[in-house]
PDB file of N, CA and C in Angstrom:
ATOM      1  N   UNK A   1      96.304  82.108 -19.726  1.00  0.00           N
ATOM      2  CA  UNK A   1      94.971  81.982 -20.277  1.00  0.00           C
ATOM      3  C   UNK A   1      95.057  82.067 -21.793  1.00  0.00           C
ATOM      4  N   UNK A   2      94.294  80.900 -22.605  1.00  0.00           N
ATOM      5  CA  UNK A   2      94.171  81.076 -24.049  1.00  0.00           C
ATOM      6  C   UNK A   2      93.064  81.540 -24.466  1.00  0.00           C
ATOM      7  N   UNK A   3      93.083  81.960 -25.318  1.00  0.00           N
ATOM      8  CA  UNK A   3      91.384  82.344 -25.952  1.00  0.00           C
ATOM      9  C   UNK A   3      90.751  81.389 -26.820  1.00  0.00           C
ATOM     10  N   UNK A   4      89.650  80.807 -26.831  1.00  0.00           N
ATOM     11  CA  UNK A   4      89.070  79.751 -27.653  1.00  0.00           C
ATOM     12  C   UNK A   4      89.007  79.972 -29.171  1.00  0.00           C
ATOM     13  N   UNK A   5      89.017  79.284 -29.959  1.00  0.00           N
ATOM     14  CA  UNK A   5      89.102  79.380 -31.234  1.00  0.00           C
ATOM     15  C   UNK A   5      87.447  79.277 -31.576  1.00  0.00           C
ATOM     16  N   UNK A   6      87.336  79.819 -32.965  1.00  0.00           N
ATOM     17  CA  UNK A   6      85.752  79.738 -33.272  1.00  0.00           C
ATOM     18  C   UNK A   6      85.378  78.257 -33.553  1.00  0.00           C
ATOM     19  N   UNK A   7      86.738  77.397 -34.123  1.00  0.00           N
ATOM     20  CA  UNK A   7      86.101  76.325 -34.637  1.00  0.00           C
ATOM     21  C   UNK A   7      86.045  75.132 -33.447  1.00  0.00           C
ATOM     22  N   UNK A   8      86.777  75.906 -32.103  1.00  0.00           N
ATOM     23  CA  UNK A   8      86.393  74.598 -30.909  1.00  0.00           C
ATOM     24  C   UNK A   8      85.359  74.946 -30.848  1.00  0.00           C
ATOM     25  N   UNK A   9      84.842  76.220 -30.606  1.00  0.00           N
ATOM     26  CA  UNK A   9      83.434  76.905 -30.130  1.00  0.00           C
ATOM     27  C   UNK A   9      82.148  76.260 -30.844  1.00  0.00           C
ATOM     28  N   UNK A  10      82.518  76.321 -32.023  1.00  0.00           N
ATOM     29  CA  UNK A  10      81.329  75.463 -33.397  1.00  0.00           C
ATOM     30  C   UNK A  10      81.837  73.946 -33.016  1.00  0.00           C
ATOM     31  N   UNK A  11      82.291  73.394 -32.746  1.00  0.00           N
ATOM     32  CA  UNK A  11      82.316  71.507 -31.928  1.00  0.00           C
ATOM     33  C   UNK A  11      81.348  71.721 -31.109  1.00  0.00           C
ATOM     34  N   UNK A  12      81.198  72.417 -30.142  1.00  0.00           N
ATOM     35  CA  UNK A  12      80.601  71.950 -28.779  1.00  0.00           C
ATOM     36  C   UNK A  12      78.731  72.189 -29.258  1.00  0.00           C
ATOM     37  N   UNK A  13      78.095  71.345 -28.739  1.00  0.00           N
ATOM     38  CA  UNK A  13      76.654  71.332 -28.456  1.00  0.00           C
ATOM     39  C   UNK A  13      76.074  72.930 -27.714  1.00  0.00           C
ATOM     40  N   UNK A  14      75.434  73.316 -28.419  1.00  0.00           N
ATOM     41  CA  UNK A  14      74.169  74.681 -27.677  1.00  0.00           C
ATOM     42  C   UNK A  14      74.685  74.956 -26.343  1.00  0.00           C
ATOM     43  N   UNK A  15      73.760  73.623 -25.232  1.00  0.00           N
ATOM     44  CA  UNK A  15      74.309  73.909 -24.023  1.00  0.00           C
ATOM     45  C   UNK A  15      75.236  74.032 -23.427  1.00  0.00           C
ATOM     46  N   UNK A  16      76.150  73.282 -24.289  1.00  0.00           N
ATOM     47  CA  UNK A  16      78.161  73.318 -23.860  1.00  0.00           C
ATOM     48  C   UNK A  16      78.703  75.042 -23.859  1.00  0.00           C
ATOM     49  N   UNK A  17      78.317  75.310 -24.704  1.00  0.00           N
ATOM     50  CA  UNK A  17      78.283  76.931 -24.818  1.00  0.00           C
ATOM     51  C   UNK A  17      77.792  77.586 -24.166  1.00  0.00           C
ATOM     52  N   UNK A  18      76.654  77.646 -24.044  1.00  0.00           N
ATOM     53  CA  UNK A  18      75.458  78.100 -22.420  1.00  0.00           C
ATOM     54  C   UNK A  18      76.657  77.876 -21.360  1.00  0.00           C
ATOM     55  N   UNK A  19      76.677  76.822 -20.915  1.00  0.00           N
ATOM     56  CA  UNK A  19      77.399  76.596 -19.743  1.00  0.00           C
ATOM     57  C   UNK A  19      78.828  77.119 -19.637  1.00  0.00           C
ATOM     58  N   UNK A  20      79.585  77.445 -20.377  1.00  0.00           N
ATOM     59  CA  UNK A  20      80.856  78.218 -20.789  1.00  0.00           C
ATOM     60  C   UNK A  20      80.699  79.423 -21.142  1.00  0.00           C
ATOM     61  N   UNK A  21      79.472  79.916 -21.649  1.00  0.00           N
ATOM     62  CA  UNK A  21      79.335  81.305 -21.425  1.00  0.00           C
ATOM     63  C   UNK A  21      78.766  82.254 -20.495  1.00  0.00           C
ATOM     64  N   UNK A  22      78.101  81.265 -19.423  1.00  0.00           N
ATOM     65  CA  UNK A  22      78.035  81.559 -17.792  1.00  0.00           C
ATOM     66  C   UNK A  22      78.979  81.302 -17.602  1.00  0.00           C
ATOM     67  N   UNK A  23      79.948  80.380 -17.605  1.00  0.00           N
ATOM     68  CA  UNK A  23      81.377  80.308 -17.020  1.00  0.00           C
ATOM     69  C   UNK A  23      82.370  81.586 -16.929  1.00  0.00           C
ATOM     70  N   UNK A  24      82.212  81.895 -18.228  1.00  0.00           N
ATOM     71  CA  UNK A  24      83.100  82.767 -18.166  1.00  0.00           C
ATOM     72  C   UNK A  24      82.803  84.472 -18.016  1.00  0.00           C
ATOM     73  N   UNK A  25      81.429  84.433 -17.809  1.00  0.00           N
ATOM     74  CA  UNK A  25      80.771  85.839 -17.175  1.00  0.00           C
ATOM     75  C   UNK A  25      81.049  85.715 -15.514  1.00  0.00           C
ATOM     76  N   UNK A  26      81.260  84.666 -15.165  1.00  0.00           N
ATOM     77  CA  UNK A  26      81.324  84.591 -13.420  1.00  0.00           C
ATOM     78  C   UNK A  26      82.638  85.182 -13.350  1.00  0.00           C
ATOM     79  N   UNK A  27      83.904  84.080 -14.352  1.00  0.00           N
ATOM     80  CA  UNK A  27      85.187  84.341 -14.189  1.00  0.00           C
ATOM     81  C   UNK A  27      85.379  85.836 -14.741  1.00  0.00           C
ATOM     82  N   UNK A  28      84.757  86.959 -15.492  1.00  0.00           N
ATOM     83  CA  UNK A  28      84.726  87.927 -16.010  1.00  0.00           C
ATOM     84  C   UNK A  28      84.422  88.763 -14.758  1.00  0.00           C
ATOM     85  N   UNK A  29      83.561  88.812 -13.771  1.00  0.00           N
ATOM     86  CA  UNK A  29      83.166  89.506 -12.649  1.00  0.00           C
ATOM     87  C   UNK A  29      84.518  89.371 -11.881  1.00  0.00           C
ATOM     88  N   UNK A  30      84.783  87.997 -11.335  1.00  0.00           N
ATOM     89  CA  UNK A  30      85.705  88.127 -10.594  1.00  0.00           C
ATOM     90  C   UNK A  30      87.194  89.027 -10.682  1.00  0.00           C
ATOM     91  N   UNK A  31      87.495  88.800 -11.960  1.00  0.00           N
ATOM     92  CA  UNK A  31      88.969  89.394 -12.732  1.00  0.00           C
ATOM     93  C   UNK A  31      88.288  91.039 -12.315  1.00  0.00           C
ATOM     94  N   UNK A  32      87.119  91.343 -12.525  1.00  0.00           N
ATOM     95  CA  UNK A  32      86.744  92.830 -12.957  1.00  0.00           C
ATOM     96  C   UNK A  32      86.971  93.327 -11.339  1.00  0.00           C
ATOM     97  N   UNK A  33      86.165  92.449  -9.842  1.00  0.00           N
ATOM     98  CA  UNK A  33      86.862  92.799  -9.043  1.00  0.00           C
ATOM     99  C   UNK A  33      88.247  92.817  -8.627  1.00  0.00           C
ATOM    100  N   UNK A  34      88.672  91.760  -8.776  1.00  0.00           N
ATOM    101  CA  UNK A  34      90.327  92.070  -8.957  1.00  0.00           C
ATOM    102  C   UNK A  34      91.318  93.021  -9.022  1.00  0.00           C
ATOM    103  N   UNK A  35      90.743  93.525 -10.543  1.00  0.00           N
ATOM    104  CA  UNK A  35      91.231  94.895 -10.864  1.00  0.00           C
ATOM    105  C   UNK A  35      90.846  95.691 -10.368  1.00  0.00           C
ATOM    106  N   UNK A  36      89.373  96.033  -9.857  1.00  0.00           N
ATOM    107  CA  UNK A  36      88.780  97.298  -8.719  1.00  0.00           C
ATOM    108  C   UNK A  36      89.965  97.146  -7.641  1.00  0.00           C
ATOM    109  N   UNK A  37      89.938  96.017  -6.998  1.00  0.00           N
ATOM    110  CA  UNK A  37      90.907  95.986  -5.899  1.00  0.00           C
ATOM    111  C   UNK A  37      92.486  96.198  -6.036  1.00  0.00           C
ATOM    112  N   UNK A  38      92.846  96.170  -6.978  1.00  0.00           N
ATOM    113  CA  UNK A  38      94.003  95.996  -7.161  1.00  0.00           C
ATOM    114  C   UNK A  38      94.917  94.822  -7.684  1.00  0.00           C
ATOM    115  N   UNK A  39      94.229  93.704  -7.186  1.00  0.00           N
ATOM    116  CA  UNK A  39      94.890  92.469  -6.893  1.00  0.00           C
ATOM    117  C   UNK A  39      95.197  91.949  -8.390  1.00  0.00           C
ATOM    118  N   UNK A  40      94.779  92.209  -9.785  1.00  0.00           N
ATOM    119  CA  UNK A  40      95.212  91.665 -10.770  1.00  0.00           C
ATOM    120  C   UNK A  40      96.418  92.516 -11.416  1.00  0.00           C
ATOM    121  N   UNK A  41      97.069  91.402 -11.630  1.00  0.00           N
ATOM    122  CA  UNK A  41      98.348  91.504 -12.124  1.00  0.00           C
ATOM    123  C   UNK A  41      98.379  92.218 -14.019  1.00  0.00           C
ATOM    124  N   UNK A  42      97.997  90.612 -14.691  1.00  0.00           N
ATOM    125  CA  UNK A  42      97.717  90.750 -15.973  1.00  0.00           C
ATOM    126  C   UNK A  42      96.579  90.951 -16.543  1.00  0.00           C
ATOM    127  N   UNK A  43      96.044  92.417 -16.465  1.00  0.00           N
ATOM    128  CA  UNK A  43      94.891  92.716 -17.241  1.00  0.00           C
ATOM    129  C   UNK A  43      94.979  92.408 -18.599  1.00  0.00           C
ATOM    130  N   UNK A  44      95.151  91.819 -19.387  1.00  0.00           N
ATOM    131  CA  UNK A  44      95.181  91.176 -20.682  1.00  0.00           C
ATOM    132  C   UNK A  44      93.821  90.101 -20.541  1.00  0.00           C
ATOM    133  N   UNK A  45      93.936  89.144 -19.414  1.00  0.00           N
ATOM    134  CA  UNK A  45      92.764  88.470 -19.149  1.00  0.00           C
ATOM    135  C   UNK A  45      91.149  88.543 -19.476  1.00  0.00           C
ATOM    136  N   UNK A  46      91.403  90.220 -19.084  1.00  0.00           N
ATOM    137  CA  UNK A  46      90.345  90.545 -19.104  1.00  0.00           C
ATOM    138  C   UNK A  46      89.444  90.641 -20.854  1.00  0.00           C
ATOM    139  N   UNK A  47      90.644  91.564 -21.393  1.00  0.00           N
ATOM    140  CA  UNK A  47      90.310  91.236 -22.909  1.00  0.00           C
ATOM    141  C   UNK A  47      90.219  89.860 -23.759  1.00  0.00           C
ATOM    142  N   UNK A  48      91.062  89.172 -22.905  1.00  0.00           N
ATOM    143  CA  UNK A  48      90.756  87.622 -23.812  1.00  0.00           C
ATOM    144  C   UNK A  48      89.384  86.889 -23.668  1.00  0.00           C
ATOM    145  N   UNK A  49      88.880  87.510 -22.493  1.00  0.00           N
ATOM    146  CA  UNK A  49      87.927  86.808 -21.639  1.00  0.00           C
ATOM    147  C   UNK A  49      86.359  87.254 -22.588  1.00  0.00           C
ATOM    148  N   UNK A  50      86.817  88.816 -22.265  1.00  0.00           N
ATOM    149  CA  UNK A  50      85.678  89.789 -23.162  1.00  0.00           C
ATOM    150  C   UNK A  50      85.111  89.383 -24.691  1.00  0.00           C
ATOM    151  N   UNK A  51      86.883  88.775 -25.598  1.00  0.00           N
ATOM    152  CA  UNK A  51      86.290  88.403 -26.700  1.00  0.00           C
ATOM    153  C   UNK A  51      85.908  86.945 -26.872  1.00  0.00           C
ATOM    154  N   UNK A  52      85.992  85.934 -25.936  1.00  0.00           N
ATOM    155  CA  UNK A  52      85.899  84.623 -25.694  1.00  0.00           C
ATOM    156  C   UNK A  52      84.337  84.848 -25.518  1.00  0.00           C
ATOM    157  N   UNK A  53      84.191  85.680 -24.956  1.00  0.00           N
ATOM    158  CA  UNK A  53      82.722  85.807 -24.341  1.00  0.00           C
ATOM    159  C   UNK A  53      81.811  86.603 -25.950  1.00  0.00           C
ATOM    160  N   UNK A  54      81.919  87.054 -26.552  1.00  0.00           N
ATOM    161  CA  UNK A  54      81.878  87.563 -27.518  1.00  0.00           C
ATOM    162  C   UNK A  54      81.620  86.812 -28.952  1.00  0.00           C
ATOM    163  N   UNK A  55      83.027  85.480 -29.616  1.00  0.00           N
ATOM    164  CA  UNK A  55      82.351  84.625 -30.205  1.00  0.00           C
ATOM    165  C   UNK A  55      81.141  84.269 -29.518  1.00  0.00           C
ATOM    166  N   UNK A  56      81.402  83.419 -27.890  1.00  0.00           N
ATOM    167  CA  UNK A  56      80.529  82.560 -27.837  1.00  0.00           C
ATOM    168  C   UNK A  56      78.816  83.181 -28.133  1.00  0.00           C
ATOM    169  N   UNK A  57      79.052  84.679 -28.195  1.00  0.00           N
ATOM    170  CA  UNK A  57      77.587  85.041 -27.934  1.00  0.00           C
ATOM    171  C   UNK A  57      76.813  85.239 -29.482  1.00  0.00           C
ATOM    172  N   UNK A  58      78.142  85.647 -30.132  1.00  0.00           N
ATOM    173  CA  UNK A  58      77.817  85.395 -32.239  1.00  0.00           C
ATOM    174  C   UNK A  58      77.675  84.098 -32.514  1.00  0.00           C
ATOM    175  N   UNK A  59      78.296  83.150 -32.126  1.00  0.00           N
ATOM    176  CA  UNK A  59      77.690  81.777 -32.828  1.00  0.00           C
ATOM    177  C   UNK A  59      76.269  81.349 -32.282  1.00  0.00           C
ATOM    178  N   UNK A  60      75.835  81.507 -31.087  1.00  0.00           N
ATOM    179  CA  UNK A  60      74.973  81.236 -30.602  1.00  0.00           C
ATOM    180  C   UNK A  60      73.580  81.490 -31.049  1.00  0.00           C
ATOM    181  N   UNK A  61      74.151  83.730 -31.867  1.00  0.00           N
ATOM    182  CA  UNK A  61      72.939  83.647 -32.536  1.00  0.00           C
ATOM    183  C   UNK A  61      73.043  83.513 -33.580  1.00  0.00           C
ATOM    184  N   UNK A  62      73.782  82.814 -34.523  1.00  0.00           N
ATOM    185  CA  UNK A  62      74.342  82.519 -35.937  1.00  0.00           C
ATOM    186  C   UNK A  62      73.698  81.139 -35.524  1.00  0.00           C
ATOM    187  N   UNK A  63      73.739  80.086 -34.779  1.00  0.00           N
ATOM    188  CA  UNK A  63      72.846  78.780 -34.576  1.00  0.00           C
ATOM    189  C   UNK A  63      71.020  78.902 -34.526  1.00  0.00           C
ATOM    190  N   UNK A  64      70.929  80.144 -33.670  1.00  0.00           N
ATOM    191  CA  UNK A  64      69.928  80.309 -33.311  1.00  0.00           C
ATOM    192  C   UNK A  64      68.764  81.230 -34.531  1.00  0.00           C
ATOM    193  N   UNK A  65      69.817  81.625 -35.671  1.00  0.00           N
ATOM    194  CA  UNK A  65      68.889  82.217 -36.877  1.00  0.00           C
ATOM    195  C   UNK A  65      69.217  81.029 -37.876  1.00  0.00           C
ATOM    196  N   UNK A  66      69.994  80.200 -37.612  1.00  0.00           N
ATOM    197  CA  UNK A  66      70.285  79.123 -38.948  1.00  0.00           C
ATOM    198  C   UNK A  66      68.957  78.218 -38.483  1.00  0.00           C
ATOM    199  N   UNK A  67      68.414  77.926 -36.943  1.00  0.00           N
ATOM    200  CA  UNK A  67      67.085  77.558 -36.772  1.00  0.00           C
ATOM    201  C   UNK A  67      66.315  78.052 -37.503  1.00  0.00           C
ATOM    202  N   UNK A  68      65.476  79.020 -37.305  1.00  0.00           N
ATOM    203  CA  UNK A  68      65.130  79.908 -37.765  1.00  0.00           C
ATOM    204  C   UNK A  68      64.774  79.869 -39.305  1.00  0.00           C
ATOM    205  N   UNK A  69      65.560  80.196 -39.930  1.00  0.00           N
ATOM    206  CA  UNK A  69      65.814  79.877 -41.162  1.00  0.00           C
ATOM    207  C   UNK A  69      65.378  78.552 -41.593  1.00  0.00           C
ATOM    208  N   UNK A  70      66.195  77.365 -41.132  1.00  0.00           N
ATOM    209  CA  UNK A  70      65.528  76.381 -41.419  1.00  0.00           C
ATOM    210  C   UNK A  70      64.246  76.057 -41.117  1.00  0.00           C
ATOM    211  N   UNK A  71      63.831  76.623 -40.037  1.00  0.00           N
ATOM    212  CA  UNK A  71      62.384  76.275 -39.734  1.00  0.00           C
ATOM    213  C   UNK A  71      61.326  76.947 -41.021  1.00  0.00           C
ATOM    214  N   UNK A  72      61.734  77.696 -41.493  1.00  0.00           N
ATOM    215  CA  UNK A  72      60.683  78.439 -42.321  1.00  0.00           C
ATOM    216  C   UNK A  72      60.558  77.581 -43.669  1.00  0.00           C
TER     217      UNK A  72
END
């Protein structure tokens, strides 16, 4: 697993992000059972996942106040 870079993250369209940042809250649950159960190997995942999930949620509102902003 790689971790996304900020500047693929700033390419993609609003909803491309939406949809990848539900993506990767589903894949974030699953890994989290995993590890309850035992069954994950490389917990590292989990942190890549956490901060993947993390840009995506700062640019989103860094888009969403640059609205904002411009709107005024």
């Amino acid at each position: 697993m790689k971790a996304m870079k900020v500047e693929e993250i700033r390419k993609l369209a609003v909803e491309e992000i939406r949809t990848k940042l539900a993506d990767a809250r589903d894949e974030m649950m699953k890994l989290r059972f995993q590890q309850v159960t035992g069954q994950l190997t490389d917990s590292s995942h989990l942190t890549i996942l956490r901060r993947d999930i993390a840009r995506m949620e700062t640019i989103l509102r860094e888009t969403a106040r640059a609205a904002l902003e411009g709107a005024k």
